[in-house]
Every structure is written in structure tokens, then in C-alpha cells.
PDB file of N, CA and C in Angstrom:
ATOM      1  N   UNK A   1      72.436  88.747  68.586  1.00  0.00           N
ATOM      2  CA  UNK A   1      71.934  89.533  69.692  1.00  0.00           C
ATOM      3  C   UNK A   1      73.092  89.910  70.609  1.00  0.00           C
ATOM      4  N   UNK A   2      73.436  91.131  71.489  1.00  0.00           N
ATOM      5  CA  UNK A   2      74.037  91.783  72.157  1.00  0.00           C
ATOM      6  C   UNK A   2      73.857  91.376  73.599  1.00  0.00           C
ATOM      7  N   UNK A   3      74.756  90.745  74.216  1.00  0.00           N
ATOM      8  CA  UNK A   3      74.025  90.478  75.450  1.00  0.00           C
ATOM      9  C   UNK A   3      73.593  91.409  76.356  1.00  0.00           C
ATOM     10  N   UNK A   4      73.012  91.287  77.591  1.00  0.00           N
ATOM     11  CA  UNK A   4      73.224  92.634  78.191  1.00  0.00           C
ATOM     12  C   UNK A   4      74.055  92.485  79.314  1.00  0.00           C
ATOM     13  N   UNK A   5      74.727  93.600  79.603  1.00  0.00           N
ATOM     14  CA  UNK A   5      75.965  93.388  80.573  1.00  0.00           C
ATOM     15  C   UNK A   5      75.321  94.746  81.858  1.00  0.00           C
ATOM     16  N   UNK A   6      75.276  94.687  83.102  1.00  0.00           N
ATOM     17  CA  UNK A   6      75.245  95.673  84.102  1.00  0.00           C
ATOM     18  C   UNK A   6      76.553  96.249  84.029  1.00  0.00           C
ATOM     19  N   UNK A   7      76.099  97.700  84.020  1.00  0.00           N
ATOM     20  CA  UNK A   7      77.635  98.354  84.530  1.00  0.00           C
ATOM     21  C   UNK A   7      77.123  99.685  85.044  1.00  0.00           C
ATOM     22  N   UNK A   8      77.953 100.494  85.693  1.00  0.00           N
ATOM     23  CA  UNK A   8      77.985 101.478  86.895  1.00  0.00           C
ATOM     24  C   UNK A   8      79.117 102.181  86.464  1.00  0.00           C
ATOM     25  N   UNK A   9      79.175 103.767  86.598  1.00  0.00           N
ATOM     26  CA  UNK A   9      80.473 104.635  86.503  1.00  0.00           C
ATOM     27  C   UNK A   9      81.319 104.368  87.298  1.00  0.00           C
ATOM     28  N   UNK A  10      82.467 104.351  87.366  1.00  0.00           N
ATOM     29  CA  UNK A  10      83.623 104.000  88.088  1.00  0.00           C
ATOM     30  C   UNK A  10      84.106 105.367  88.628  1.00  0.00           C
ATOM     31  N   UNK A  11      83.701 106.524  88.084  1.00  0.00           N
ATOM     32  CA  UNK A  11      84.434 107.690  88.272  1.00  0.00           C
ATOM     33  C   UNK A  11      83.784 108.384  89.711  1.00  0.00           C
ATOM     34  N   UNK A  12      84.797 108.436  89.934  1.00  0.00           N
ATOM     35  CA  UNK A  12      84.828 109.037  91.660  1.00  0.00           C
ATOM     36  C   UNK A  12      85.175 107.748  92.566  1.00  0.00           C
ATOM     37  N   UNK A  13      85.635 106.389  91.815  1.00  0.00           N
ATOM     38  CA  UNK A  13      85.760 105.266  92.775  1.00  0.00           C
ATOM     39  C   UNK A  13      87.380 104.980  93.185  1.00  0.00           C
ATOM     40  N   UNK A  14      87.309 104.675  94.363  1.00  0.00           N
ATOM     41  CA  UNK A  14      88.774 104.652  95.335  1.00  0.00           C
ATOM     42  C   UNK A  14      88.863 103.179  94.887  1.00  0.00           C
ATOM     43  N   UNK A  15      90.718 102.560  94.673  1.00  0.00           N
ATOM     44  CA  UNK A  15      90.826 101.430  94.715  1.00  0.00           C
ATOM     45  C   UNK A  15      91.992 101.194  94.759  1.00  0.00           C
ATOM     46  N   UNK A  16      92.796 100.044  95.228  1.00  0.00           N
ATOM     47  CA  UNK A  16      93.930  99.642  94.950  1.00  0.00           C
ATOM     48  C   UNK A  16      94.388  98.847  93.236  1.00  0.00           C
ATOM     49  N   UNK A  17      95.453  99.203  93.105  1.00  0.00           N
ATOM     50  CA  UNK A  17      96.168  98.530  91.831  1.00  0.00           C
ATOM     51  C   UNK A  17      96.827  97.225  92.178  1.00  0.00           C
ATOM     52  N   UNK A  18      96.356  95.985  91.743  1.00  0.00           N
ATOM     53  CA  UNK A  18      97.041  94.811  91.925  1.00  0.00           C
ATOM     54  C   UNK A  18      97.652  94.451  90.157  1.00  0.00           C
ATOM     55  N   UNK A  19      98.921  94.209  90.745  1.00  0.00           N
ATOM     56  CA  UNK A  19      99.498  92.834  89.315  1.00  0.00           C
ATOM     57  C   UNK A  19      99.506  91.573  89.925  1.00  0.00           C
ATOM     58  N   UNK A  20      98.555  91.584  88.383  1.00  0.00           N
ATOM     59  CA  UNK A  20      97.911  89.802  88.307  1.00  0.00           C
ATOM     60  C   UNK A  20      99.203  89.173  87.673  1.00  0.00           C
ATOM     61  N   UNK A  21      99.157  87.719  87.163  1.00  0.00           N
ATOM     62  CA  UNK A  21     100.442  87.594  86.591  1.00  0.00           C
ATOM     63  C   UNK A  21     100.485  88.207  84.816  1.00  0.00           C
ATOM     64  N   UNK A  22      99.666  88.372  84.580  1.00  0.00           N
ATOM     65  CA  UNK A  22      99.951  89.160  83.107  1.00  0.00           C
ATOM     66  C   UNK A  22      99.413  90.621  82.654  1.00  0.00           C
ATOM     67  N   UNK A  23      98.621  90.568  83.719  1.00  0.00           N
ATOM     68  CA  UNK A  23      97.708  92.613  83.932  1.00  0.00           C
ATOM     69  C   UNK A  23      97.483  92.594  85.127  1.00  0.00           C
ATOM     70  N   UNK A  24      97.439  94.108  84.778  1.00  0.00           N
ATOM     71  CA  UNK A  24      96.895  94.496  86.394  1.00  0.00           C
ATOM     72  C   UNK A  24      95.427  94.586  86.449  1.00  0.00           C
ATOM     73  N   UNK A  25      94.910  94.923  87.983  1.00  0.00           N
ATOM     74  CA  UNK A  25      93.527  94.746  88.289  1.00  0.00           C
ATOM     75  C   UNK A  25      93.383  96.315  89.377  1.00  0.00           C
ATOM     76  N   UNK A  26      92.315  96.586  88.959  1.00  0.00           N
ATOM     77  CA  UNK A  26      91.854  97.620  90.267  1.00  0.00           C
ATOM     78  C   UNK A  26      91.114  96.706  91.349  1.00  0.00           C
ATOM     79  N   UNK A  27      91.682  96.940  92.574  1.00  0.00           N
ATOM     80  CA  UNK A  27      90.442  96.197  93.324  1.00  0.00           C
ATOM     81  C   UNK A  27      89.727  96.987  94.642  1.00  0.00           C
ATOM     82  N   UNK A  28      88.571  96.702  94.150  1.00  0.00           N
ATOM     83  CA  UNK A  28      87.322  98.001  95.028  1.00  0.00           C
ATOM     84  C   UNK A  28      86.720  97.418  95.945  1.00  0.00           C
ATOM     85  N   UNK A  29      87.088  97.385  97.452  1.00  0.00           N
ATOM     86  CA  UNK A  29      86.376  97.538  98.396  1.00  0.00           C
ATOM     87  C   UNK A  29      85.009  97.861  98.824  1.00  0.00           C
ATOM     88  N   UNK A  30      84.361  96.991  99.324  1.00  0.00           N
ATOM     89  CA  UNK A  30      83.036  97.678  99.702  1.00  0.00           C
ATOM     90  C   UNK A  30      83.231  97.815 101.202  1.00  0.00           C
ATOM     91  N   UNK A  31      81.837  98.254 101.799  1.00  0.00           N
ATOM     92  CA  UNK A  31      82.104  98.501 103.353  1.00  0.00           C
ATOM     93  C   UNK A  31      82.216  97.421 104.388  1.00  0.00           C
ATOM     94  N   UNK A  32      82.558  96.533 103.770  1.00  0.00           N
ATOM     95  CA  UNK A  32      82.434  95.190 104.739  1.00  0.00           C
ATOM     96  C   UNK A  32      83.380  94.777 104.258  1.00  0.00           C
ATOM     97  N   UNK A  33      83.901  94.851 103.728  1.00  0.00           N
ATOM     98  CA  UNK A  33      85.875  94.252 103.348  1.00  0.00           C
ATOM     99  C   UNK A  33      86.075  93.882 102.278  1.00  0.00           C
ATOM    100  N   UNK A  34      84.329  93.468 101.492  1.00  0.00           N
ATOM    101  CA  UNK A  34      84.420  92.693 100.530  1.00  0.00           C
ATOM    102  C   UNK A  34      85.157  93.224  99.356  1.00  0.00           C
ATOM    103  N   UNK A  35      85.723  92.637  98.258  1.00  0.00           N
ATOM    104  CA  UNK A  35      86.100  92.752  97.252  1.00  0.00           C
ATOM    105  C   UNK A  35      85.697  92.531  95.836  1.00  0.00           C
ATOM    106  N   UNK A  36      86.036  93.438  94.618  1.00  0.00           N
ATOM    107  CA  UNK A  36      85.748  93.101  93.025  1.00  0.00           C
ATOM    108  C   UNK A  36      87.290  93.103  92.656  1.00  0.00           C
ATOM    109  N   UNK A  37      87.564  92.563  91.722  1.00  0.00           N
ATOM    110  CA  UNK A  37      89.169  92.727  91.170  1.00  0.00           C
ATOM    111  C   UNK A  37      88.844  93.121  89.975  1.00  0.00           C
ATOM    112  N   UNK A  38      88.786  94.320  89.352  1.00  0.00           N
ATOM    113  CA  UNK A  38      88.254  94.627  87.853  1.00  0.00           C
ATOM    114  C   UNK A  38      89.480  94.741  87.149  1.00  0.00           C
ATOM    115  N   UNK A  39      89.601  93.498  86.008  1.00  0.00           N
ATOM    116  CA  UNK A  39      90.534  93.520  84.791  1.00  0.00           C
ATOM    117  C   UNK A  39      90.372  94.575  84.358  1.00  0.00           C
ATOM    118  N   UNK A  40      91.564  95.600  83.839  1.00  0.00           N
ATOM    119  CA  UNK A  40      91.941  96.931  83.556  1.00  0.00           C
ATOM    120  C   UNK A  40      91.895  96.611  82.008  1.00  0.00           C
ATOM    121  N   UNK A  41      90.944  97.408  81.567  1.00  0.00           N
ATOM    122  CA  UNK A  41      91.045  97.402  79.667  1.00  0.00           C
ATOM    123  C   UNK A  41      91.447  98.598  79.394  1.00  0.00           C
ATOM    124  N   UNK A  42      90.652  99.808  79.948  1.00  0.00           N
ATOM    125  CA  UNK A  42      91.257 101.098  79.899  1.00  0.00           C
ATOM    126  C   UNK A  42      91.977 101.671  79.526  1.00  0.00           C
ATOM    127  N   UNK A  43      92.312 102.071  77.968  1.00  0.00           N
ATOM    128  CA  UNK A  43      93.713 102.385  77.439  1.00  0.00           C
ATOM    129  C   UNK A  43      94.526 103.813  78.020  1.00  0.00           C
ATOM    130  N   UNK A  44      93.510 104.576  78.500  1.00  0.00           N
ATOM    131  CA  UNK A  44      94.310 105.954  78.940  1.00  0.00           C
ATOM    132  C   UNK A  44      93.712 106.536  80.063  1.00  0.00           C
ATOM    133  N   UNK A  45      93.469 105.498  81.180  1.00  0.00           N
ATOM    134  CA  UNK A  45      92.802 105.790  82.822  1.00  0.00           C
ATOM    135  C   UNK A  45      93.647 106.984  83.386  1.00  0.00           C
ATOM    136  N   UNK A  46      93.140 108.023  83.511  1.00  0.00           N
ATOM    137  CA  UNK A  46      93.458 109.314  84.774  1.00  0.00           C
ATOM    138  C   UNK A  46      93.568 108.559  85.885  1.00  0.00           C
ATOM    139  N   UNK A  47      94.868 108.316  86.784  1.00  0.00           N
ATOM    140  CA  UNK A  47      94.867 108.175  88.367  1.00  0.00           C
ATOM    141  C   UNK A  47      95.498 108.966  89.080  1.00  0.00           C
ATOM    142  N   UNK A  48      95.292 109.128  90.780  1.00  0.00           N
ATOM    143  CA  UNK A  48      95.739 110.221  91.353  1.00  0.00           C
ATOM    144  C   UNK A  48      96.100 108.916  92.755  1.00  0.00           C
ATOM    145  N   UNK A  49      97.663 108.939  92.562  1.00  0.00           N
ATOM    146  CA  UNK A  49      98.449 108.346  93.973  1.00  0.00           C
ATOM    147  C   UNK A  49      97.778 108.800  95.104  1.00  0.00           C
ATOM    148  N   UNK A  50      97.425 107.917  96.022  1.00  0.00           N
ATOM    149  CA  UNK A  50      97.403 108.295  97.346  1.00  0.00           C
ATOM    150  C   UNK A  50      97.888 107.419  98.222  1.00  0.00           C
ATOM    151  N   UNK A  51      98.908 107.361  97.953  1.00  0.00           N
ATOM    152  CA  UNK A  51      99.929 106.319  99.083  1.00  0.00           C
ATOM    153  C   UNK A  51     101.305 107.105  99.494  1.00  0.00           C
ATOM    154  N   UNK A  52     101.220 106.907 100.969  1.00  0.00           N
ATOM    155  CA  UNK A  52     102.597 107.937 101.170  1.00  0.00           C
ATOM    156  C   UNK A  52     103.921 106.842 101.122  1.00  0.00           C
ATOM    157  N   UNK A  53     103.676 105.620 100.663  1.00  0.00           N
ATOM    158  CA  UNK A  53     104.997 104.568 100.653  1.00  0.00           C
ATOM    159  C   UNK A  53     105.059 104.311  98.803  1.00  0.00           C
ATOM    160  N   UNK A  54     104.688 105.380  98.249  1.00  0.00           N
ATOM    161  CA  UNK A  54     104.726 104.838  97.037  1.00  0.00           C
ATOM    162  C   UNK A  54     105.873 105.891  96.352  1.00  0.00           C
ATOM    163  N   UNK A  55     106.790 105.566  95.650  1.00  0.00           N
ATOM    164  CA  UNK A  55     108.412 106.785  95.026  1.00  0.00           C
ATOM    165  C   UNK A  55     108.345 106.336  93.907  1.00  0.00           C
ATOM    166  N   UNK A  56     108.969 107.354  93.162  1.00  0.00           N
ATOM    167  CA  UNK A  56     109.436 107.219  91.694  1.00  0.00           C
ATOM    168  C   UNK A  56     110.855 107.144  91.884  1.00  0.00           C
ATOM    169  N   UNK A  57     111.186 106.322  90.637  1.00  0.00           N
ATOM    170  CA  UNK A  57     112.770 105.831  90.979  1.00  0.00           C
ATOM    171  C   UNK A  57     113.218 106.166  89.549  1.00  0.00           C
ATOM    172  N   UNK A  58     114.695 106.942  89.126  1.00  0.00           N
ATOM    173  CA  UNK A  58     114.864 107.425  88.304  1.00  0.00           C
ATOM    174  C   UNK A  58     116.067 106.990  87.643  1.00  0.00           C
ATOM    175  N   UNK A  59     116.388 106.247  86.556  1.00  0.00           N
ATOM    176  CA  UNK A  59     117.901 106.317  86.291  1.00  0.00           C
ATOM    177  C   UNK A  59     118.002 106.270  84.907  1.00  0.00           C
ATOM    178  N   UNK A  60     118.822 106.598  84.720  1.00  0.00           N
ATOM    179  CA  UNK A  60     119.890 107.267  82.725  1.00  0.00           C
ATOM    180  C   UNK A  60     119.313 106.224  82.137  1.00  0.00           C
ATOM    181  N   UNK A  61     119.465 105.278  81.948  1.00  0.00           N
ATOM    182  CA  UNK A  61     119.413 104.231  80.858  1.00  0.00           C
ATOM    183  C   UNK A  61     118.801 102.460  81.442  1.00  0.00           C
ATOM    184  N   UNK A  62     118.187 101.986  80.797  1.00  0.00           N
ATOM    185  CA  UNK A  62     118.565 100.039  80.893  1.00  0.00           C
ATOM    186  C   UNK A  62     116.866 100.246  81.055  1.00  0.00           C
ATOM    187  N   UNK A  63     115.985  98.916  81.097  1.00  0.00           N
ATOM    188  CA  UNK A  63     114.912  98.167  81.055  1.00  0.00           C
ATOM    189  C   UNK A  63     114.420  98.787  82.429  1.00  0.00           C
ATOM    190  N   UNK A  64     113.645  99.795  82.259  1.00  0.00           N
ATOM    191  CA  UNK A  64     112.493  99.916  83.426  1.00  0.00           C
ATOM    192  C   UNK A  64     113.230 100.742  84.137  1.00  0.00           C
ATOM    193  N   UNK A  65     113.824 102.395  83.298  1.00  0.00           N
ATOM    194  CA  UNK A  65     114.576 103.289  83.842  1.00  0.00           C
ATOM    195  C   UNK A  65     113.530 104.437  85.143  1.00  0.00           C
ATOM    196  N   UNK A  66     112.564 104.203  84.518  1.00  0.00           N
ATOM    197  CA  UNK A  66     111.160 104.773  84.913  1.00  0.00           C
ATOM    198  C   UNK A  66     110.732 104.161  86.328  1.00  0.00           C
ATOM    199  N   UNK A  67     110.445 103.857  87.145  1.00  0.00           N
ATOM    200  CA  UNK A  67     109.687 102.926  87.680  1.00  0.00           C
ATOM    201  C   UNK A  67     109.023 103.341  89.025  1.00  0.00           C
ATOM    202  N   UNK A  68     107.663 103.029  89.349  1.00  0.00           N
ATOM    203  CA  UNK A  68     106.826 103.740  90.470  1.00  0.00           C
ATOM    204  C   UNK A  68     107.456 102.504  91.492  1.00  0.00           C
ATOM    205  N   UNK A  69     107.582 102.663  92.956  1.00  0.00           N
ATOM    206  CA  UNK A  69     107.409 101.251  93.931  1.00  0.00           C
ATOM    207  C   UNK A  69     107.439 101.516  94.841  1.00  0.00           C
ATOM    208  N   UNK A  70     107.119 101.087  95.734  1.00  0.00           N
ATOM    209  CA  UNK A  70     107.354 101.527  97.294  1.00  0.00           C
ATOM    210  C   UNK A  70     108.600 102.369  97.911  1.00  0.00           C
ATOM    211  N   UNK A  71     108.608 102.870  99.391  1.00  0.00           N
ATOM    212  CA  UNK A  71     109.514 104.455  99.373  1.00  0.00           C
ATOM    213  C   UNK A  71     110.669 103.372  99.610  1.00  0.00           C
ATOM    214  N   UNK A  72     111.917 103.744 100.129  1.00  0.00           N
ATOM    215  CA  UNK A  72     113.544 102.921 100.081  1.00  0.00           C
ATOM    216  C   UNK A  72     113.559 102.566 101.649  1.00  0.00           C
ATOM    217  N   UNK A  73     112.771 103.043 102.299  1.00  0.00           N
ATOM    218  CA  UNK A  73     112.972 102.336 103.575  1.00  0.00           C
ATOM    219  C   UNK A  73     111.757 101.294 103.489  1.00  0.00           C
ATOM    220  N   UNK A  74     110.915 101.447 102.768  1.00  0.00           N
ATOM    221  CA  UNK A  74     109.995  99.876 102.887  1.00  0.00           C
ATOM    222  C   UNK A  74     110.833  98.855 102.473  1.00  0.00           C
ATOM    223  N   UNK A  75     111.745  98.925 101.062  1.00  0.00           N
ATOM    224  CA  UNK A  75     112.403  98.708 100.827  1.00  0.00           C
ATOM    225  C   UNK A  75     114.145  97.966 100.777  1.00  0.00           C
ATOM    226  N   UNK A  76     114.646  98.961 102.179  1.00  0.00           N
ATOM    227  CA  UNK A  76     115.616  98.442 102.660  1.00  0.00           C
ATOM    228  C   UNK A  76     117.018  99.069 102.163  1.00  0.00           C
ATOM    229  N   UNK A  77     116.293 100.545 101.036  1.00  0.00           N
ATOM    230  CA  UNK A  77     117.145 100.795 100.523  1.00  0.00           C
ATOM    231  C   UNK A  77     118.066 102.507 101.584  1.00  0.00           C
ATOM    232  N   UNK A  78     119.021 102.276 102.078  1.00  0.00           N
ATOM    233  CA  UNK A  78     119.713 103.610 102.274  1.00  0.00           C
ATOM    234  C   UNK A  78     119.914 104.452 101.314  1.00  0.00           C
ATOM    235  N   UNK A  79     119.190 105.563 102.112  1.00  0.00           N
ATOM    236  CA  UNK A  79     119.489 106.823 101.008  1.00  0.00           C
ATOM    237  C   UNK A  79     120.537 107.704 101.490  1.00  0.00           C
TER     238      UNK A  79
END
């Protein structure tokens, strides 16, 4: 037998991206502060940034040439 599981569309839902220590999690706010942390299975999730402290960082070559993170003055970094 199949258990039955509740579930709800996610699409149109606002959330933050947390890393857990081995995946990340979306975590969705309700109107009272409360929180869900939903383990990300999702192999090819559409997201749209909305953080103005969030930069892409770009360089030639080495491990994690790519990388999204906060802007260089959260940072500490002079540009």
C-alpha cells in the first residue's frame, strides 16, 4: 500500500535558501514567523534572486570558479 502523503503547490511560494550540512533547504515563512525547512529533491527548480546583497563572483580556473555569495562589502572585500 502507498501511503498517503499531503502536499500543496509550491509555485508562486517566496523562501529563503539555507545549507544544511550536506543539502540545502528552502525555508517558508508563514505570517507569524513561523517556519518549514523543505529538503530540496528538485532536480531542475526555476529560481528568481531577490536579494540586493547577493553577487556572482567570477574567476579563470580552480574549485568553485562560479560562485553566488553575498555583495564584497558584506563581505569585507575592496573593490
Amino acid at each position: 500500500m502507498i501511503p498517503t502523503v499531503a502536499n500543496e503547490s509550491a509555485d508562486g511560494v517566496s523562501g529563503c535558501l539555507i545549507q544544511g550540512i550536506d543539502q540545502m533547504f528552502l525555508r517558508v515563512y508563514d505570517d507569524v514567523g513561523c517556519f518549514i525547512d523543505y529538503a530540496i529533491f528538485h532536480s531542475d527548480l526555476f529560481v528568481t534572486i531577490k536579494d540586493p546583497d547577493a553577487f556572482f563572483y567570477h574567476k579563470d580556473s580552480g574549485v568553485y570558479s562560479d560562485i553566488l555569495d553575498h555583495s564584497p562589502s558584506t563581505l569585507g572585500i575592496k573593490t
